[in-house]
Protein backbone atom coordinates (compact mmCIF):
# COMPACT_ATOMS: atom_id res chain seq x y z
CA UNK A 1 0.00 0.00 0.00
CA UNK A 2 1.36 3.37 -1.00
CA UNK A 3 0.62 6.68 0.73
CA UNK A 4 -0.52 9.54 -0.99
CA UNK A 5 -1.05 13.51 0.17
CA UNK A 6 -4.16 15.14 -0.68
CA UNK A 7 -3.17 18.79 -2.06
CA UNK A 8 -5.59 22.01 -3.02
CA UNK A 9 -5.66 22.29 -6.64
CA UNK A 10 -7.60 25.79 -7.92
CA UNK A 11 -11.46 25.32 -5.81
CA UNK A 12 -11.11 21.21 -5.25
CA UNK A 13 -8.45 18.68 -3.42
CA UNK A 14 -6.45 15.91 -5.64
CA UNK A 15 -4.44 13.46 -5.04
CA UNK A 16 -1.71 12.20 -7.30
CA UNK A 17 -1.84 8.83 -8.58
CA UNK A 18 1.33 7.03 -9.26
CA UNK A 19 2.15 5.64 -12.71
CA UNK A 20 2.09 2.26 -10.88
CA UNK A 21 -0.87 2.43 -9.66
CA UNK A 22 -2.52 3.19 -12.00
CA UNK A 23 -0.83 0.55 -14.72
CA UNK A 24 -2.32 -2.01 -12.14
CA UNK A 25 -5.60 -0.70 -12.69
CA UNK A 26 -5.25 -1.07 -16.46
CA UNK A 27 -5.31 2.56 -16.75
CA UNK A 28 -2.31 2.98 -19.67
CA UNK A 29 -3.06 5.84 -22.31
CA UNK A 30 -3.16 9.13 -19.25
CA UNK A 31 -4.86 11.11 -21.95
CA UNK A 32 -8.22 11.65 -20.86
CA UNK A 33 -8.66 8.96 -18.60
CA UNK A 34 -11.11 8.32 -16.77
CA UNK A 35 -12.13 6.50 -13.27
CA UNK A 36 -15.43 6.44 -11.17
CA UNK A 37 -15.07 7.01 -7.30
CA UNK A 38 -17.37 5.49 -4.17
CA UNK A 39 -16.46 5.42 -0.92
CA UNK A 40 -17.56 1.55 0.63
CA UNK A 41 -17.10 0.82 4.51
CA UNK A 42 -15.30 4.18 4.99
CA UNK A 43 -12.67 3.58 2.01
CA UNK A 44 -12.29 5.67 -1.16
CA UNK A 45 -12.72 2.97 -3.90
CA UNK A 46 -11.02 4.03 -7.15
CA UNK A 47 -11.80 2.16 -10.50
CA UNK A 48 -10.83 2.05 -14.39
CA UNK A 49 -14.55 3.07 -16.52
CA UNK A 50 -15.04 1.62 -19.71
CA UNK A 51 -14.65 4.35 -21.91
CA UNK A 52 -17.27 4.44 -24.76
CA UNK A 53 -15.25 4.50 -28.06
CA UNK A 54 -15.42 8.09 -29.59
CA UNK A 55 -17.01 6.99 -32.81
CA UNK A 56 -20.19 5.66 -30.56
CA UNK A 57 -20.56 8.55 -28.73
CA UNK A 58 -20.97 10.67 -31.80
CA UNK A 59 -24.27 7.88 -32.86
CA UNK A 60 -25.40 7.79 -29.21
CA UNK A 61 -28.65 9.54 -30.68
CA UNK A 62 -28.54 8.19 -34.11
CA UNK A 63 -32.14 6.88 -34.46
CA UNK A 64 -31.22 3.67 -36.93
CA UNK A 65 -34.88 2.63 -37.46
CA UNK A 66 -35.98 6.31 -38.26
CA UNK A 67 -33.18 6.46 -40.45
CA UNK A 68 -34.05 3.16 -42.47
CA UNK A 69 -37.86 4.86 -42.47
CA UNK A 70 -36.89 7.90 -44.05
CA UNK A 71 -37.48 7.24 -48.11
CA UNK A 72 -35.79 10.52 -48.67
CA UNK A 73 -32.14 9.76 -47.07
CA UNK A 74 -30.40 11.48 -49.06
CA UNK A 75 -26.55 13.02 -48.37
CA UNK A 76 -25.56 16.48 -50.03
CA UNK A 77 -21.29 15.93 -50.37
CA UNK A 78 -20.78 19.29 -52.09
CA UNK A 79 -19.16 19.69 -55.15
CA UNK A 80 -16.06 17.42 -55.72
CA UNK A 81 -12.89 18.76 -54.77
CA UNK A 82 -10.36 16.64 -56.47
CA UNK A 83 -10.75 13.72 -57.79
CA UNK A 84 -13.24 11.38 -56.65
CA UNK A 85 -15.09 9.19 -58.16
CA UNK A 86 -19.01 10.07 -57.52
């Protein structure tokens, strides 16, 4: 078990998680990570959330059955700008 010092950072408190740690976790990529926090029996629980991939967040309000509905789906691409073949 490691000890760690809980410092004031701007309006909130954080505590710095070793590289360790947080390898143990799973936690690699430090970009953007995320956890989720609970406290059970009086301990601060810390765990790895599954992180949605990026490309399903931008459908999470894609309706696909309205979509297959719609007899008029029809995508405007602009003018072509080099070559392409459509």
């Amino acid at each position: 078990m490691q000890n760690a010092k809980i410092s004031k950072w701007g309006n909130s408190q954080g505590i710095r998680i070793p590289k360790a740690i947080l390898s143990e976790i799973g936690i690699t990529n430090l970009d953007d990570a995320e956890v989720s926090m609970d406290v059970e029996q009086g301990k601060l629980v810390i765990m790895k959330t599954k992180s949605e991939s990026k490309i399903m967040s931008r459908f999470a309000n894609f309706d696909y059955e309205k979509y297959l509905q719609d007899e008029n789906r029809v995508a405007d691409l602009g003018e072509p700008k080099g070559r392409e073949l459509w």
